[in-house]
PDB file of N, CA and C in Angstrom:
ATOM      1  N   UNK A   1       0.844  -1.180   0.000  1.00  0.00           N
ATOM      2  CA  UNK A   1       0.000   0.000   0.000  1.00  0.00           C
ATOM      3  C   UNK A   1       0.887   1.242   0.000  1.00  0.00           C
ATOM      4  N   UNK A   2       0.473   2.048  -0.704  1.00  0.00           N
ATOM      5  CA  UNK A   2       1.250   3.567  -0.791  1.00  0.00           C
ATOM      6  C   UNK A   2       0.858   4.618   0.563  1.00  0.00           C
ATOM      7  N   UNK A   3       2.169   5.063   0.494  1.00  0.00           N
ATOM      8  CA  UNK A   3       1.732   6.323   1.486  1.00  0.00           C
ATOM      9  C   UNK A   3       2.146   7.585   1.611  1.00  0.00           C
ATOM     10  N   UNK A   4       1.440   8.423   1.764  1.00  0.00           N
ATOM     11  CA  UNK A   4       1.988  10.185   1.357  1.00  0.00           C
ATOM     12  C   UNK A   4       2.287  10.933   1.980  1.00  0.00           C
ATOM     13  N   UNK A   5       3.426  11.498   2.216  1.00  0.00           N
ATOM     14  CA  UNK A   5       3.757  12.243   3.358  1.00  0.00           C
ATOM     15  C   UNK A   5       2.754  13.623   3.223  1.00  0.00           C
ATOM     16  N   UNK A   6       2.093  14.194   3.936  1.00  0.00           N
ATOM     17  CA  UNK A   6       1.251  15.045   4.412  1.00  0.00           C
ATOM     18  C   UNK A   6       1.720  16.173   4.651  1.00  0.00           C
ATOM     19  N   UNK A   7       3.016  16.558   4.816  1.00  0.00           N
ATOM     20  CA  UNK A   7       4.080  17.667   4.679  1.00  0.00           C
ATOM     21  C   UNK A   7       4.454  18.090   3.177  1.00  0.00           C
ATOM     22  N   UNK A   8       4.996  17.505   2.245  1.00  0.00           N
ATOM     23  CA  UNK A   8       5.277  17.537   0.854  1.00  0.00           C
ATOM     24  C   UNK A   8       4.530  17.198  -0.242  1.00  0.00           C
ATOM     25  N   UNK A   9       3.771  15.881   0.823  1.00  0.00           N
ATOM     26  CA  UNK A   9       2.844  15.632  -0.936  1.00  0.00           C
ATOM     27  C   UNK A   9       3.867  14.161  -1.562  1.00  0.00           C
ATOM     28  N   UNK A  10       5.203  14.053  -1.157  1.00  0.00           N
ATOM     29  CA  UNK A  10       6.122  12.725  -1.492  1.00  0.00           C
ATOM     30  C   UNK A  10       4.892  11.549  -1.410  1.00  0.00           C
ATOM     31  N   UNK A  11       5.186  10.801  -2.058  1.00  0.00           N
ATOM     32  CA  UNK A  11       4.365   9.356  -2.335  1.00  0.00           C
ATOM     33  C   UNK A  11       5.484   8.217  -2.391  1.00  0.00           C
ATOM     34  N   UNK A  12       5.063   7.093  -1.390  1.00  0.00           N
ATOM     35  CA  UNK A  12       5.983   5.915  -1.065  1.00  0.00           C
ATOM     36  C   UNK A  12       5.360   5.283  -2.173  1.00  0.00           C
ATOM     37  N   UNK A  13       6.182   4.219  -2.783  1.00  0.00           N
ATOM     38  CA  UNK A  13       5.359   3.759  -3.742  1.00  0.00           C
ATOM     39  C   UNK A  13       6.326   1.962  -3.277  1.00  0.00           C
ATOM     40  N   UNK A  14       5.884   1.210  -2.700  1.00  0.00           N
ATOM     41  CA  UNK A  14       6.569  -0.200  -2.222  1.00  0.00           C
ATOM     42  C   UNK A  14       7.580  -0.789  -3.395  1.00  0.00           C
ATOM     43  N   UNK A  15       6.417  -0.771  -4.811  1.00  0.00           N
ATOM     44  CA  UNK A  15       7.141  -1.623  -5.552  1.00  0.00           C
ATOM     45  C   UNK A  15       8.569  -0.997  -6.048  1.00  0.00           C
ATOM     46  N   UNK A  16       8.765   0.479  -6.109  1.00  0.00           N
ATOM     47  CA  UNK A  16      10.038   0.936  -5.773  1.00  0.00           C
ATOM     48  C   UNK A  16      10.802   1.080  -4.715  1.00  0.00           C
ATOM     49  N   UNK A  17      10.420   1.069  -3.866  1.00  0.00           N
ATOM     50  CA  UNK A  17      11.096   1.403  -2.448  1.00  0.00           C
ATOM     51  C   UNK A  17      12.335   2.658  -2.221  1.00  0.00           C
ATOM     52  N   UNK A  18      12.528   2.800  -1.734  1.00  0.00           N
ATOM     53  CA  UNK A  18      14.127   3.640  -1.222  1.00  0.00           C
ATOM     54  C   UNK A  18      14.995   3.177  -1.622  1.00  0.00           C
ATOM     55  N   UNK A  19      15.926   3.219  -2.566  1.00  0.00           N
ATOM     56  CA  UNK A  19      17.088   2.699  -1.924  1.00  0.00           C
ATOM     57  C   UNK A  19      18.332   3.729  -2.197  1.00  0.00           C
ATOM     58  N   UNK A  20      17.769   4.677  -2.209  1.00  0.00           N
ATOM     59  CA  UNK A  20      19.232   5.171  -2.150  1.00  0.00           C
ATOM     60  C   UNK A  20      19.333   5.752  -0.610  1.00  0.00           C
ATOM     61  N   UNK A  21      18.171   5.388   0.239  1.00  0.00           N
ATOM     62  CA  UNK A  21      18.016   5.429   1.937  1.00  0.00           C
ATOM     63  C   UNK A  21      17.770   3.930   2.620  1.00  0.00           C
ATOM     64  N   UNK A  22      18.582   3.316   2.046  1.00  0.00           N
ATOM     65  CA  UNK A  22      18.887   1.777   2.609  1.00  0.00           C
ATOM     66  C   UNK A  22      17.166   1.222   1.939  1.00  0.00           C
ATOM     67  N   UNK A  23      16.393   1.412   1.514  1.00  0.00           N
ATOM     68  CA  UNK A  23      14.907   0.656   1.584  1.00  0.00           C
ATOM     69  C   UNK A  23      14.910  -0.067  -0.004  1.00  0.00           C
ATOM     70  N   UNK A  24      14.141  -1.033   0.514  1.00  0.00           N
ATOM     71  CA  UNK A  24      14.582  -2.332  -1.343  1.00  0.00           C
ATOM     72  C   UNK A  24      13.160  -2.058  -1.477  1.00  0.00           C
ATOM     73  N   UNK A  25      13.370  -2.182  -3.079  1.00  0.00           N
ATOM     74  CA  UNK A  25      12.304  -2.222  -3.572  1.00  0.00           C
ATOM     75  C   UNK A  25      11.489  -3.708  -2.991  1.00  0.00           C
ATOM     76  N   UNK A  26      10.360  -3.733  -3.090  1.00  0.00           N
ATOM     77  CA  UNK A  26       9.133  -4.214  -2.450  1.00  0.00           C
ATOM     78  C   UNK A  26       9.093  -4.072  -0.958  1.00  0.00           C
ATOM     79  N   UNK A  27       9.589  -3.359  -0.642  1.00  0.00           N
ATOM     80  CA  UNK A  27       9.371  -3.045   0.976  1.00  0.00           C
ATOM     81  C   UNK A  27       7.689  -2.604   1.514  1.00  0.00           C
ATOM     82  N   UNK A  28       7.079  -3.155   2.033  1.00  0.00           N
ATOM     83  CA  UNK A  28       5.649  -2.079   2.019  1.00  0.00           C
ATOM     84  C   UNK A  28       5.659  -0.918   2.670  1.00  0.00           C
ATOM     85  N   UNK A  29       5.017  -0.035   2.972  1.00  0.00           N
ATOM     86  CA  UNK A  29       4.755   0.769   3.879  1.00  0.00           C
ATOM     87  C   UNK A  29       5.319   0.718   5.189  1.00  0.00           C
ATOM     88  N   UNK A  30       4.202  -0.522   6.123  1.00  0.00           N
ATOM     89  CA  UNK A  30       4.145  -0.805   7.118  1.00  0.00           C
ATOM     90  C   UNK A  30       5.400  -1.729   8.032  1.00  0.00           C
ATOM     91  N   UNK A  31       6.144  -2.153   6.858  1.00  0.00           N
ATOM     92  CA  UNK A  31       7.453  -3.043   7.042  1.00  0.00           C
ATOM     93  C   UNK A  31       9.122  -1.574   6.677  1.00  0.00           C
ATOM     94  N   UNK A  32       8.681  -0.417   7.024  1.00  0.00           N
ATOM     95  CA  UNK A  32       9.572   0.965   6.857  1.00  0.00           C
ATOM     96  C   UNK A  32      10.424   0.826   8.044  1.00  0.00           C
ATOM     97  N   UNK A  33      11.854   0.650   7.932  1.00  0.00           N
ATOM     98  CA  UNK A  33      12.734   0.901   9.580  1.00  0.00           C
ATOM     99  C   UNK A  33      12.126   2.319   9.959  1.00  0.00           C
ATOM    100  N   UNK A  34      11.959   2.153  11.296  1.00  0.00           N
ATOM    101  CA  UNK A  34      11.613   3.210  12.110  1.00  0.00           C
ATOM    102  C   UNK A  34      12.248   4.430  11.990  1.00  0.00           C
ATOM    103  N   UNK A  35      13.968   4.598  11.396  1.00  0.00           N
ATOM    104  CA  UNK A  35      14.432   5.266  11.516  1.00  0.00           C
ATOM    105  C   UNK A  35      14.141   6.524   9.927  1.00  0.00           C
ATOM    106  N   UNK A  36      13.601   5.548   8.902  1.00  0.00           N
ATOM    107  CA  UNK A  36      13.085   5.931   7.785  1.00  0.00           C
ATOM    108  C   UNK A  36      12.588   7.364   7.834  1.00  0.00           C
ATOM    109  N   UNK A  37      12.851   8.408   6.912  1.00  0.00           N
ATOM    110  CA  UNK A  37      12.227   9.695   7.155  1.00  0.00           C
ATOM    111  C   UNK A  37      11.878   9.559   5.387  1.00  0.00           C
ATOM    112  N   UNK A  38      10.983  11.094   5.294  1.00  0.00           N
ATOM    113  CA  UNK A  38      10.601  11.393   3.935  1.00  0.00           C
ATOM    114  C   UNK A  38      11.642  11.773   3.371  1.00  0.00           C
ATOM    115  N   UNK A  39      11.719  11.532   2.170  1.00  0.00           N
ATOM    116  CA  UNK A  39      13.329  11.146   1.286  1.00  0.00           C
ATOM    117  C   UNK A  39      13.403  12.882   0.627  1.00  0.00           C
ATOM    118  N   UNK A  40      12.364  13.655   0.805  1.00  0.00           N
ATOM    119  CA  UNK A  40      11.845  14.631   0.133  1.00  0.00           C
ATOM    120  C   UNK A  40      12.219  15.953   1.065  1.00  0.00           C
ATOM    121  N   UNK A  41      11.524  15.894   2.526  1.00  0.00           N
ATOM    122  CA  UNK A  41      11.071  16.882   3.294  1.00  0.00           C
ATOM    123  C   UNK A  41      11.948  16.283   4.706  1.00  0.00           C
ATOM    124  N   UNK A  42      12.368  14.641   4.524  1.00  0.00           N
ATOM    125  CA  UNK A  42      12.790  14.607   5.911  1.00  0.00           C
ATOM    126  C   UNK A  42      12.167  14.246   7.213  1.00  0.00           C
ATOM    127  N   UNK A  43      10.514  14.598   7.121  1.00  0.00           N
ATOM    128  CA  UNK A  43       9.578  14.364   8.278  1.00  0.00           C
ATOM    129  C   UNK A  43       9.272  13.085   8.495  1.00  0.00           C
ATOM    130  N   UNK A  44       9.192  12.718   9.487  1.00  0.00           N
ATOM    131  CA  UNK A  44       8.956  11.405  10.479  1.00  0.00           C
ATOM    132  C   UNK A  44       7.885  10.915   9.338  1.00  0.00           C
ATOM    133  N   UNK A  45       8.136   9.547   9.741  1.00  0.00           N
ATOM    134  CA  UNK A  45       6.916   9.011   9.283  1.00  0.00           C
ATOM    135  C   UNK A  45       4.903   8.791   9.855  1.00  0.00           C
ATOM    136  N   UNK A  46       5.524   9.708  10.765  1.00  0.00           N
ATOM    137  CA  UNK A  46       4.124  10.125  11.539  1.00  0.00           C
ATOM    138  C   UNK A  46       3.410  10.974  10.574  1.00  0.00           C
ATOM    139  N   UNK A  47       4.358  12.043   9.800  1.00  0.00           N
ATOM    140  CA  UNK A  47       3.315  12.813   8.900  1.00  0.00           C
ATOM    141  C   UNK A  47       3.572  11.949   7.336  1.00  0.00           C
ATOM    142  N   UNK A  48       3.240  10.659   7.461  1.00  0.00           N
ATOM    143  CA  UNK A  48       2.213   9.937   6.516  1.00  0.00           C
ATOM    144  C   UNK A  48       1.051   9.104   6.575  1.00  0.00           C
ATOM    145  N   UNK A  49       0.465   9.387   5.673  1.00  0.00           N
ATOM    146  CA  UNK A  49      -0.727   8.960   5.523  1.00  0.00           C
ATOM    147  C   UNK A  49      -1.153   7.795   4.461  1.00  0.00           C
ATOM    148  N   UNK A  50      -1.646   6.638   5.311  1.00  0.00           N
ATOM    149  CA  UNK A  50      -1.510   5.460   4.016  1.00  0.00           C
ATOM    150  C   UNK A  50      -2.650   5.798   3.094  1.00  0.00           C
ATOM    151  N   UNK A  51      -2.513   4.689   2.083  1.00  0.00           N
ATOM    152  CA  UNK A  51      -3.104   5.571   0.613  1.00  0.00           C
ATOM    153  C   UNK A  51      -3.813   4.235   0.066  1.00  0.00           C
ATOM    154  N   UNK A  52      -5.116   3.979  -0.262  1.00  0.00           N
ATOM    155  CA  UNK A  52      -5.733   2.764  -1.034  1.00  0.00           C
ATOM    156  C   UNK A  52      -5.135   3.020  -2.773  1.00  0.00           C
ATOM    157  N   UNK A  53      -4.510   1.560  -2.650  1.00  0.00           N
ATOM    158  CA  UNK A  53      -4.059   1.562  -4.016  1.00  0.00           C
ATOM    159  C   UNK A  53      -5.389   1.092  -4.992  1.00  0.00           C
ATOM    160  N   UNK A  54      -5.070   2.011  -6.416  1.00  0.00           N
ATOM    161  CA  UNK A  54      -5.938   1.948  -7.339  1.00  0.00           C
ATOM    162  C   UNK A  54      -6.033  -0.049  -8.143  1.00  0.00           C
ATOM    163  N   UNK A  55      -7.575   0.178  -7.921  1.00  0.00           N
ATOM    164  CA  UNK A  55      -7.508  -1.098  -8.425  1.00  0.00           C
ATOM    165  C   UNK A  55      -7.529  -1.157  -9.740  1.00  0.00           C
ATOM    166  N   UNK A  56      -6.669  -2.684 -10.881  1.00  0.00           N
ATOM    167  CA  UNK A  56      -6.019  -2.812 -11.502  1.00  0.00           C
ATOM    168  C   UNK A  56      -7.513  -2.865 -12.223  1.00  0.00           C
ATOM    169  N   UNK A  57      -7.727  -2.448 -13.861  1.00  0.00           N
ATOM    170  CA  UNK A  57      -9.402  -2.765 -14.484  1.00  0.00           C
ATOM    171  C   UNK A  57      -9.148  -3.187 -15.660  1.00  0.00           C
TER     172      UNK A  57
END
């Protein structure tokens, strides 16, 4: 599931993941090291907000 930081507007997207901040692609959301910030703005992951992914039609 995607999630958006609420500060910037940044969008986690799993099937890419981070990695140029240690995170592999397919990482989900909810499986993020704690220490993880927005790759964008920097802010905790408190100011994100998970996101219903669009279903496939």
């Amino acid at each position: 599931m995607r999630c958006a930081c609420l500060m910037c507007g940044y969008i986690y997207y799993p099937e890419k993941g981070d990695p140029e901040h240690g995170v592999e692609p397919g990482t989900e959301a909810s499986e993020l090291p704690a220490e993880w910030t927005c790759p964008k703005c920097k802010s905790s992951q408190d100011a994100f907000a998970m996101m219903e992914d669009e279903e496939e039609e």
